[in-house]
N, C-alpha and C. Protein backbone atom coordinates (compact mmCIF):
# COMPACT_ATOMS: atom_id res chain seq x y z
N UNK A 1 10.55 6.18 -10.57
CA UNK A 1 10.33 5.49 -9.32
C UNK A 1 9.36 6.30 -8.45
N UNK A 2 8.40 5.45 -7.60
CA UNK A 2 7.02 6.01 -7.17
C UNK A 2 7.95 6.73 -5.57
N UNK A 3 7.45 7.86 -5.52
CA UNK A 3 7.94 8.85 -4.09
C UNK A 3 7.68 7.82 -2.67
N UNK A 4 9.03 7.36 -2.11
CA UNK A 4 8.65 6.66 -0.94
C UNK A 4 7.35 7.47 0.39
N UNK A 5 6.99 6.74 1.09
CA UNK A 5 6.84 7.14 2.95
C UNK A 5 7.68 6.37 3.60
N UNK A 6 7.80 6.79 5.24
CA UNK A 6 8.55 6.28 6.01
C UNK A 6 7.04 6.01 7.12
N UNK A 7 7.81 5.01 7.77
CA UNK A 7 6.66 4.63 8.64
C UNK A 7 6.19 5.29 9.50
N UNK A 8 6.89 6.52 10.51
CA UNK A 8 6.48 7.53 11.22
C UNK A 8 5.01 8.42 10.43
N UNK A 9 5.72 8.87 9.15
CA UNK A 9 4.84 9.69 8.27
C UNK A 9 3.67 8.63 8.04
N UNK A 10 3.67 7.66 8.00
CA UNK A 10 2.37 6.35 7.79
C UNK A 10 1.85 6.72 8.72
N UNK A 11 2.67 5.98 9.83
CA UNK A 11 1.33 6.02 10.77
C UNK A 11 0.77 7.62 11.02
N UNK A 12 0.94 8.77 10.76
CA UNK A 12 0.57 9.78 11.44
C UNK A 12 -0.30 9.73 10.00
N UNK A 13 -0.22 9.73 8.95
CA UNK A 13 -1.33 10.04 8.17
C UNK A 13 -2.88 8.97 8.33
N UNK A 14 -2.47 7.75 8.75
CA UNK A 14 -3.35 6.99 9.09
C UNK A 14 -3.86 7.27 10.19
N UNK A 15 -3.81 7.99 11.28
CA UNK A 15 -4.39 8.21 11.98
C UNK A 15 -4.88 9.14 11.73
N UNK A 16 -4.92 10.31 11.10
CA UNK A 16 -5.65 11.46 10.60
C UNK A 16 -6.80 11.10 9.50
N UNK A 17 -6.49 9.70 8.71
CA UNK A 17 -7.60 9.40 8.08
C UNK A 17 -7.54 10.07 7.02
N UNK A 18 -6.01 10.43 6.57
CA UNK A 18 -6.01 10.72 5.32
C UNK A 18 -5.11 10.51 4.64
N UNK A 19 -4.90 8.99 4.50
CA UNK A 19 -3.98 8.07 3.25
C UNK A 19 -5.44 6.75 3.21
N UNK A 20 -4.84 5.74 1.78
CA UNK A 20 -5.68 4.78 1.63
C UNK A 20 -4.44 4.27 1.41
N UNK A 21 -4.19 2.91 2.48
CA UNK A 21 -3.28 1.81 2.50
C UNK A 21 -3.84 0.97 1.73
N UNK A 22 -2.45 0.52 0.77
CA UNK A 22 -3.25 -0.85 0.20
C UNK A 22 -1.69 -2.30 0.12
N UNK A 23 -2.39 -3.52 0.75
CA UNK A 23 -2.01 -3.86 0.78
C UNK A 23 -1.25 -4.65 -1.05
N UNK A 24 -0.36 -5.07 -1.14
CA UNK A 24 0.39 -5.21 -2.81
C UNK A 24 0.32 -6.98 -2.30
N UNK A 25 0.39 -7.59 -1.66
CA UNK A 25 0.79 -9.19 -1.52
C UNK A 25 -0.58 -9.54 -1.74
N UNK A 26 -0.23 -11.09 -2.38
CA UNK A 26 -1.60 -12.19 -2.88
C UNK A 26 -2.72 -11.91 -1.23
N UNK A 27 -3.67 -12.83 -2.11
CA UNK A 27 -4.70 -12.90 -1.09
C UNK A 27 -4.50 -13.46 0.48
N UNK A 28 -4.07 -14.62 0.21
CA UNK A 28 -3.50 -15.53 1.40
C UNK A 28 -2.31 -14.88 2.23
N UNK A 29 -1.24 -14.00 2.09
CA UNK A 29 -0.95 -13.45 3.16
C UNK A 29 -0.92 -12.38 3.75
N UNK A 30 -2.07 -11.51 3.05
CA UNK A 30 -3.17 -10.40 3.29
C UNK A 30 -4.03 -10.96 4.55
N UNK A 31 -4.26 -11.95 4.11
CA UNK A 31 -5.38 -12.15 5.08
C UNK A 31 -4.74 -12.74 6.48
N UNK A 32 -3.41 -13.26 6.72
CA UNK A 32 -2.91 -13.78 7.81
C UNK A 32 -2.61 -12.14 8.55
N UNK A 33 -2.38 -11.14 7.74
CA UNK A 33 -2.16 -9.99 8.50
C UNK A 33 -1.71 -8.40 7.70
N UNK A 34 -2.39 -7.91 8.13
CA UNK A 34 -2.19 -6.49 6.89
C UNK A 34 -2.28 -5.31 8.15
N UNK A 35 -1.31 -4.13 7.47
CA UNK A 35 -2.03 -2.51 7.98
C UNK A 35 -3.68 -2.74 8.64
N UNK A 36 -3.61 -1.52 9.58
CA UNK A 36 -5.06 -1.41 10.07
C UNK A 36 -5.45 -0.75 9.07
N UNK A 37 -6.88 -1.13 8.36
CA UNK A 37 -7.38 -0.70 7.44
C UNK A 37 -6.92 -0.98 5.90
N UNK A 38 -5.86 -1.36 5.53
CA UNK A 38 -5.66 -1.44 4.28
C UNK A 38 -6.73 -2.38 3.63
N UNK A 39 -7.07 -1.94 1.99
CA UNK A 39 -7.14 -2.66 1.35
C UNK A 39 -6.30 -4.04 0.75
N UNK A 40 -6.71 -4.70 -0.27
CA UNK A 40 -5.65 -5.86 -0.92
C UNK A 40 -5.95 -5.42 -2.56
N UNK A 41 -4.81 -4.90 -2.93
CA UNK A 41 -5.24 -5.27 -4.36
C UNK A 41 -3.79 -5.52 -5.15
N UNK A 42 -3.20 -6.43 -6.50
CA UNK A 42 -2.11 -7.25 -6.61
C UNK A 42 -1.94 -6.15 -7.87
N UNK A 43 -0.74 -5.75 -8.15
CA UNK A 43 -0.29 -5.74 -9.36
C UNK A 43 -0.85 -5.94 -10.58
N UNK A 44 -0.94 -7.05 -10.88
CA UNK A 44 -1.70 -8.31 -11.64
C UNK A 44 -2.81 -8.24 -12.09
N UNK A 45 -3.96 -8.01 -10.94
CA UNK A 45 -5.09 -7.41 -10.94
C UNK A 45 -6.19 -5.79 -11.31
N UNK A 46 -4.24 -4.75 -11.07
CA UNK A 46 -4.84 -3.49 -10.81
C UNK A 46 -5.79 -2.97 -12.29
N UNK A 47 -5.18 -3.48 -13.25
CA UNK A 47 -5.93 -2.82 -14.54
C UNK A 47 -7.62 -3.35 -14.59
N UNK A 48 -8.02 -4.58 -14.04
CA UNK A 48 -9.39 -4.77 -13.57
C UNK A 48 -10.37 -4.48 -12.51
N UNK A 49 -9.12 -3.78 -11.43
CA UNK A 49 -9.84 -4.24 -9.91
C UNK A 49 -9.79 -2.66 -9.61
N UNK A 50 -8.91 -1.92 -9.77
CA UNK A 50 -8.22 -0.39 -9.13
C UNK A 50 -9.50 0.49 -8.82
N UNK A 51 -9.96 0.48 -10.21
CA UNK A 51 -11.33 1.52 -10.15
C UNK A 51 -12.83 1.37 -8.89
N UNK A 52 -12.48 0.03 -8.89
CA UNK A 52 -13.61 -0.53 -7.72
C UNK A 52 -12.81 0.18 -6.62
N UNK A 53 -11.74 -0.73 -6.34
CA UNK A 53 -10.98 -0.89 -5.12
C UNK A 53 -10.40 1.00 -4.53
N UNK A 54 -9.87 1.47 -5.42
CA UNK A 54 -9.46 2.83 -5.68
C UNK A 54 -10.35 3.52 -6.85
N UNK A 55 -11.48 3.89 -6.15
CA UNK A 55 -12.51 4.61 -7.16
C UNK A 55 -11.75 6.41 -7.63
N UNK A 56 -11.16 7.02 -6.52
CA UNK A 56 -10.49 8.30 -6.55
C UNK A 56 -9.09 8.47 -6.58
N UNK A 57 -8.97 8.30 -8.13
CA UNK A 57 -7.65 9.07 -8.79
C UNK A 57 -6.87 9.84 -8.02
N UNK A 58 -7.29 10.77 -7.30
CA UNK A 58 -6.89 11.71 -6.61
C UNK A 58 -6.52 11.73 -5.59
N UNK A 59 -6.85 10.38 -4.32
CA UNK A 59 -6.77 10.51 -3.60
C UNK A 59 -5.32 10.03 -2.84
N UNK A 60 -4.72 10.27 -1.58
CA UNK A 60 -3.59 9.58 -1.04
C UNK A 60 -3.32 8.28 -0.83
N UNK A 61 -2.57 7.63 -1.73
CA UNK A 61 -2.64 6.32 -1.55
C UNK A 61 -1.24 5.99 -1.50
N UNK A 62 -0.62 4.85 -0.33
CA UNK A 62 0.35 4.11 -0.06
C UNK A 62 0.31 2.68 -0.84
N UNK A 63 1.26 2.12 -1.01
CA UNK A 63 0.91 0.81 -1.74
C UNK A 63 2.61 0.08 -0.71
N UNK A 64 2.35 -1.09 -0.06
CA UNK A 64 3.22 -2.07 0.64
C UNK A 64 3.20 -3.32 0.32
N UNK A 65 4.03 -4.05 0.70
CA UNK A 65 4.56 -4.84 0.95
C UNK A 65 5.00 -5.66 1.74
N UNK A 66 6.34 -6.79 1.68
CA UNK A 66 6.75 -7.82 2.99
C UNK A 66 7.81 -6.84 3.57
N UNK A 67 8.73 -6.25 2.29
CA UNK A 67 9.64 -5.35 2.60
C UNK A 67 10.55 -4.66 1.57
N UNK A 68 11.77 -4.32 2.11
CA UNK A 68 12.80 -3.61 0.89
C UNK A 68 12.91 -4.36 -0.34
N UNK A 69 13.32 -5.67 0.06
CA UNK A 69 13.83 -6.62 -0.55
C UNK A 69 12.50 -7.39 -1.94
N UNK A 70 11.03 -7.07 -1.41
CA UNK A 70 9.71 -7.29 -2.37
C UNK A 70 9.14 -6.18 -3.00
N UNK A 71 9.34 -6.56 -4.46
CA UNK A 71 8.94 -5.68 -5.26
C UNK A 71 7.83 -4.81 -5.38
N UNK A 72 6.94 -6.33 -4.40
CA UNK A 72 5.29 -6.02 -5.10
C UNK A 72 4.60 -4.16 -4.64
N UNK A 73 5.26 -3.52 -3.78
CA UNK A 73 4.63 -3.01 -3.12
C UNK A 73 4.96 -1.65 -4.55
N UNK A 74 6.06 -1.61 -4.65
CA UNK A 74 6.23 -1.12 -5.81
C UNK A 74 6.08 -0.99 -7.11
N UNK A 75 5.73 -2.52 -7.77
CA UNK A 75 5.17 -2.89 -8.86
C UNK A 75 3.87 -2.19 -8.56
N UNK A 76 3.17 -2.29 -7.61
CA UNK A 76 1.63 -1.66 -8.00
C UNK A 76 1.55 -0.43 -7.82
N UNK A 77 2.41 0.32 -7.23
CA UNK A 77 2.25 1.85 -7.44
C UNK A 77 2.78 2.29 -8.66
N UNK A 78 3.60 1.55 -9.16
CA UNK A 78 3.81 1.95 -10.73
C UNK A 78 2.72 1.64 -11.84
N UNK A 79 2.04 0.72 -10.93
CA UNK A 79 0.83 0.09 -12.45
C UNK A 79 -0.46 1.25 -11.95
N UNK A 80 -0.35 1.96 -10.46
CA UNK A 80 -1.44 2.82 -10.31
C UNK A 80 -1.38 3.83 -10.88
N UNK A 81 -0.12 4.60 -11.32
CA UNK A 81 0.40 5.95 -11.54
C UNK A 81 0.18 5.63 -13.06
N UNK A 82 0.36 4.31 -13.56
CA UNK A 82 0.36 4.18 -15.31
C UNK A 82 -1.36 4.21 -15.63
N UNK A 83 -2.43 3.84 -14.14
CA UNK A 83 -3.50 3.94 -14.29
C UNK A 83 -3.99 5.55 -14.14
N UNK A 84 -3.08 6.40 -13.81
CA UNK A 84 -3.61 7.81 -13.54
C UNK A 84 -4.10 8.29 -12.25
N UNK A 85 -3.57 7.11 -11.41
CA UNK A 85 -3.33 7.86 -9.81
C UNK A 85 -2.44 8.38 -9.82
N UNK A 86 -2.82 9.34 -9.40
CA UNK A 86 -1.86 10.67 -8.83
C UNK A 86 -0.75 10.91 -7.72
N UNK A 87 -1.78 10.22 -6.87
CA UNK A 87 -1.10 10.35 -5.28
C UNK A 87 -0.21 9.33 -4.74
N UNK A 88 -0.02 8.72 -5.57
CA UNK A 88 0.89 7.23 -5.31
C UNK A 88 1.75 7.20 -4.64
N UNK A 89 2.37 6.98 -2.98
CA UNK A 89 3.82 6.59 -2.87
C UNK A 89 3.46 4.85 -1.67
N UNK A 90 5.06 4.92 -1.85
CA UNK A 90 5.34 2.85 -1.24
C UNK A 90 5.87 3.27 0.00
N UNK A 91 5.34 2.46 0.62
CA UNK A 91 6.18 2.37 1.91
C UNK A 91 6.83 0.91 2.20
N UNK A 92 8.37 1.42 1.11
CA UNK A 92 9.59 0.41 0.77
C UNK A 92 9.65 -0.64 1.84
N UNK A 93 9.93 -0.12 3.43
CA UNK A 93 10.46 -0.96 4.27
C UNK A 93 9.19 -2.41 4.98
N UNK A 94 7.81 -1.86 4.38
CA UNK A 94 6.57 -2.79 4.33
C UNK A 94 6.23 -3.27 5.80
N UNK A 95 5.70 -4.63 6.10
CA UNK A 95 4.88 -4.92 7.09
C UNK A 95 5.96 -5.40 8.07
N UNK A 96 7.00 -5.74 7.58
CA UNK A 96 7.91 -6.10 8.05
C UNK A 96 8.32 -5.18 9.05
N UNK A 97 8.45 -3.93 8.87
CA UNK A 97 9.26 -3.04 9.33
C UNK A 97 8.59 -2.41 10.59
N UNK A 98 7.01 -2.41 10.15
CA UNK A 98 5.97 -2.07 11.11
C UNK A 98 5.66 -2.89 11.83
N UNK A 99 5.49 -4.05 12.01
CA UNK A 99 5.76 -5.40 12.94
C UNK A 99 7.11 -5.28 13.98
N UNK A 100 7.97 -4.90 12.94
CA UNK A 100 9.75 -4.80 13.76
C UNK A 100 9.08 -3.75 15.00
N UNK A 101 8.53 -2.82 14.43
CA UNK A 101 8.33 -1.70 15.71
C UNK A 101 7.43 -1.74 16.78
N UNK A 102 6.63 -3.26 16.65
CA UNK A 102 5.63 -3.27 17.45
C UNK A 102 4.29 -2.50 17.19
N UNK A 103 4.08 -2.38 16.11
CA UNK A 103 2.73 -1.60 15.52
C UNK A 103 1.92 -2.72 15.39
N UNK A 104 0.16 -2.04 15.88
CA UNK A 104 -0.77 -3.30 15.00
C UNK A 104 -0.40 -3.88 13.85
N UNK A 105 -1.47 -4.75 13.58
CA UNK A 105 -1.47 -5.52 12.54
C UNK A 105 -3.33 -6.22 12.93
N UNK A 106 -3.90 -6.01 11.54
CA UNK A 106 -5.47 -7.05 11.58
C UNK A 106 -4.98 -8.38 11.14
């Protein structure tokens, strides 16, 4: 199982500008509202898309979701880590949780 974050530790690495959020949900409710800054890339997709989308193996990357209860955010940090990202962890409690707190949202 991929090493959680908690949303405190999110947002403080996102503001330092050193994690790459990516959003794990389809296109369509990515686009009604995601993390500031995240990417979108699906599970589904990662074995075609990762290398574009996530060119650096190496680098800090979060992978989310709706919430506890949706897999996806987790399914793709497991398909990133089987791709040979390194830095992989989920932030389990997802958009949901960061909305609950009154955090942006694009």
């Amino acid at each position: 199982m991929t090493a959680s974050i908690a949303r405190d530790e999110l947002q403080t690495a996102m503001a330092a500008g050193d994690v790459t959020v990516v959003d794990a949900l389809p296109a369509f409710p990515y686009g009604q509202r995601h993390l500031p800054g995240a990417l979108n890339l699906v599970a589904e997709d990662a074995g075609g898309k990762a290398a574009e989308v996530l060119p650096d193996k190496a680098a800090s990357i979060v992978t989310y979701s709706t919430n506890a209860m949706c897999g996806r955010g987790e399914a793709l940090a497991t398909r990133l880590e089987e791709l040979g990202y390194t830095g992989v962890r989920v932030y389990r409690d997802g958009i949901e949780d960061w909305v609950g707190a009154g955090l942006p949202v694009e």
